[in-house]
Protein backbone atom coordinates (compact mmCIF):
# COMPACT_ATOMS: atom_id res chain seq x y z
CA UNK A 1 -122.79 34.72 -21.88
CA UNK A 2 -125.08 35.29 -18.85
CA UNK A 3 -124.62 34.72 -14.72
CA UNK A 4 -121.96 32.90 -13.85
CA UNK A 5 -123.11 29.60 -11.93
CA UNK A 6 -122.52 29.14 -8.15
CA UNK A 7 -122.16 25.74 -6.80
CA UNK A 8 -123.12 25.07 -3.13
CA UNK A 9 -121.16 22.68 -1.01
CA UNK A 10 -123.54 20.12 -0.17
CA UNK A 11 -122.69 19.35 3.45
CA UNK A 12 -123.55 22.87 4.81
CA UNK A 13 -127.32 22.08 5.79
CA UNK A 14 -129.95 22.43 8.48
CA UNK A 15 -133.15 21.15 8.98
CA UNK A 16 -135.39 22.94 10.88
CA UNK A 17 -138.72 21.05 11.91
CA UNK A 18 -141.66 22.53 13.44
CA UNK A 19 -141.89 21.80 17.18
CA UNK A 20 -138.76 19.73 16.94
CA UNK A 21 -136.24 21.96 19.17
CA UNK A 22 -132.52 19.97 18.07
CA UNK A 23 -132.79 18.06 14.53
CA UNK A 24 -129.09 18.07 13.57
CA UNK A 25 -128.52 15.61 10.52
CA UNK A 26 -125.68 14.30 9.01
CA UNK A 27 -127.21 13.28 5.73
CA UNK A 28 -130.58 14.22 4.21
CA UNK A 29 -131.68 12.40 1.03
CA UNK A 30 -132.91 13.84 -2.30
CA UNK A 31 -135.71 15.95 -2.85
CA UNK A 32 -137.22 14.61 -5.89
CA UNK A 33 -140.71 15.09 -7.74
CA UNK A 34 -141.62 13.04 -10.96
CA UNK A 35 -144.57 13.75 -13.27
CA UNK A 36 -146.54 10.67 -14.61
CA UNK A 37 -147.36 10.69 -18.29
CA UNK A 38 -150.45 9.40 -19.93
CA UNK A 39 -151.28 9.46 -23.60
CA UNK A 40 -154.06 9.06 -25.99
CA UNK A 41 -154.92 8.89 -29.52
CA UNK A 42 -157.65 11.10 -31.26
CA UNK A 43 -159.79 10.14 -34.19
CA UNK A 44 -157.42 7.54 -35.25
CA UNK A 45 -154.31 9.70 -35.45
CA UNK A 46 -151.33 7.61 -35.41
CA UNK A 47 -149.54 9.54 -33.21
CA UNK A 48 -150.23 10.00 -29.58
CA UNK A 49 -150.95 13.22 -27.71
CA UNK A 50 -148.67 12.62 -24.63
CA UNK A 51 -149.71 14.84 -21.05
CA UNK A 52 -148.59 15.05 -17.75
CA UNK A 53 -150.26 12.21 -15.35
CA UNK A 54 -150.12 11.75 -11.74
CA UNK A 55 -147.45 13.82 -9.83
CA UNK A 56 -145.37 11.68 -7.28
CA UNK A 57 -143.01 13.22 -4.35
CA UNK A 58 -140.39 11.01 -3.09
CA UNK A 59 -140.52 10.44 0.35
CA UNK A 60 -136.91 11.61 2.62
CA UNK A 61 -134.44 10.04 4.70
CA UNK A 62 -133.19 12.13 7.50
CA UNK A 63 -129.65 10.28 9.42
CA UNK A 64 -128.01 11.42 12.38
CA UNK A 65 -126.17 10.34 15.37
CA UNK A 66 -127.96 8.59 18.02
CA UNK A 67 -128.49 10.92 20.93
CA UNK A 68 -130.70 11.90 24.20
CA UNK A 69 -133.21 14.28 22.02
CA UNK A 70 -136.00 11.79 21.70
CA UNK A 71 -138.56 13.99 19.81
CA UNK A 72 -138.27 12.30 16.08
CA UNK A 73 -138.94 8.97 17.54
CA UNK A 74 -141.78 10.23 20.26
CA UNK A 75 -143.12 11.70 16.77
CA UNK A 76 -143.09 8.43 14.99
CA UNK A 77 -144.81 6.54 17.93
CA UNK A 78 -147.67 9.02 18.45
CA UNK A 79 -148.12 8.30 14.41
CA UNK A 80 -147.80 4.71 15.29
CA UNK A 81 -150.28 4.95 18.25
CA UNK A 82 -152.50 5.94 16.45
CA UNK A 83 -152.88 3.76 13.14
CA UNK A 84 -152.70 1.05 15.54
CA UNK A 85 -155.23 1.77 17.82
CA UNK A 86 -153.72 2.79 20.95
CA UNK A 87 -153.75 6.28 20.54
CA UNK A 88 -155.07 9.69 18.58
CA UNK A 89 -154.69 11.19 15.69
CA UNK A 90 -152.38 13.39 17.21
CA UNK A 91 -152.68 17.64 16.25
CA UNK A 92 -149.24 17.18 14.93
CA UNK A 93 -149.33 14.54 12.81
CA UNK A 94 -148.00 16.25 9.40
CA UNK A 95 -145.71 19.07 10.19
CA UNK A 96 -143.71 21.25 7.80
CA UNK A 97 -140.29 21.23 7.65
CA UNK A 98 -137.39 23.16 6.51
CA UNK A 99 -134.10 21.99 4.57
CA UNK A 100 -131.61 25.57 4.99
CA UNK A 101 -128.44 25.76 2.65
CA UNK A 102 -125.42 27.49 3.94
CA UNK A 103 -122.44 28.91 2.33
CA UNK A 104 -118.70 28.52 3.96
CA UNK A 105 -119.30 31.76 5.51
CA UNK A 106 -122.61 30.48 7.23
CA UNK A 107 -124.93 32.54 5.24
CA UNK A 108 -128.24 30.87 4.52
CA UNK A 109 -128.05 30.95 0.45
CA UNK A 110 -131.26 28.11 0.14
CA UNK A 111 -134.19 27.15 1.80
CA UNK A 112 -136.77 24.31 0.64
CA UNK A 113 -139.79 23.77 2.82
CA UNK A 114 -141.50 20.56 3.02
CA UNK A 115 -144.80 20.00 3.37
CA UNK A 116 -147.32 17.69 5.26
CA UNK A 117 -144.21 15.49 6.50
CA UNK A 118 -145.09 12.68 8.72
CA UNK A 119 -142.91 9.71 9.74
CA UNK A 120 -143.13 5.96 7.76
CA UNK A 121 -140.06 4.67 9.45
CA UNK A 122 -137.52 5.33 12.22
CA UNK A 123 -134.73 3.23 12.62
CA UNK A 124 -132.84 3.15 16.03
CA UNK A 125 -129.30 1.90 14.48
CA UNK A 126 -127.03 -1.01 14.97
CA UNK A 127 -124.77 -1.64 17.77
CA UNK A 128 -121.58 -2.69 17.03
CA UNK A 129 -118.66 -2.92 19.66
CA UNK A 130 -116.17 -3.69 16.81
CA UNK A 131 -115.74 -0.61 15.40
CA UNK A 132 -113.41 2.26 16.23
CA UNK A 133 -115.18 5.41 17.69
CA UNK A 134 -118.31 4.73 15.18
CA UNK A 135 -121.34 6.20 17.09
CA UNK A 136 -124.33 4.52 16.65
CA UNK A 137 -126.75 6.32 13.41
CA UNK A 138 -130.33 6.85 13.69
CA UNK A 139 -132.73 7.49 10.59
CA UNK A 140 -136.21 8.80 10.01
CA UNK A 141 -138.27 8.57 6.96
CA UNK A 142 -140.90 11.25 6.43
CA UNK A 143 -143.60 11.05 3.59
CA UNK A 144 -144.39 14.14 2.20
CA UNK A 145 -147.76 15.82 0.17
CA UNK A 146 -145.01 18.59 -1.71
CA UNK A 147 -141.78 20.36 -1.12
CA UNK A 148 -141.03 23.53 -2.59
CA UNK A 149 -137.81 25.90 -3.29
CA UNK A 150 -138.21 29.08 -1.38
CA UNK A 151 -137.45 32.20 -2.90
């Protein structure tokens, strides 16, 4: 028999980033680890002893609507700076981050904290004067050492 399951709408969500004050997202890609395999053969056994190889953690897509809050983007260029010579390492490079799950009733029924996020990519969004009341989206794509389900 057991617990019954409970399934969690999936567009109840925060993400709270360290010394980011207003990250509101509309969409938030997967969290997904994958575990390499390697295998070997001993002593001329025909069958191979498979393990686990190299772990891999994808990286994540943050979208939201364009706005005045410039901090994801001031936190891509100081990476950017940086790597190309125009700036520090920054203290800040990798932050942590926080992905919060939320019932209908607002309670906080999930968390997942990501680790050592910096930014690979920002994109700043089309323009486009044709459509109806679209406002323009914004994305951020943070690379990641692990991510974690907290209890």
């Amino acid at each position: 028999m057991g617990d019954p399951v409970t399934w969690y709408d999936e567009f109840l969500f925060r993400v709270e980033i360290d010394d980011v004050v207003s990250a509101a997202f509309t969409t938030c890609s997967e969290l997904k680890k994958t575990a390499g395999k390697t295998s070997h053969r001993q002593g001329g056994v025909r069958i191979p002893i498979k393990e686990a190889g190299l772990i891999e953690v994808a990286d994540i897509t943050l979208t939201r609507g364009a706005c005045s809050d410039h901090d994801l983007y001031t936190w891509f260029q100081r990476v950017y700076d940086a790597k190309t010579g125009k700036g520090t390492v920054p203290a800040t490079y990798k932050r942590s981050f926080d992905i919060v799950q939320y019932d209908l009733a607002g309670t906080e029924v999930e968390r997942h904290t990501v680790l050592g996020a910096f930014p690979i990519d920002f994109t700043a969004g089309k323009w486009d004067n044709n459509q109806d009341g679209t406002k323009r989206m914004e994305s951020i794509t943070l690379s990641c050492d692990d991510w974690d389900l907290v209890d």
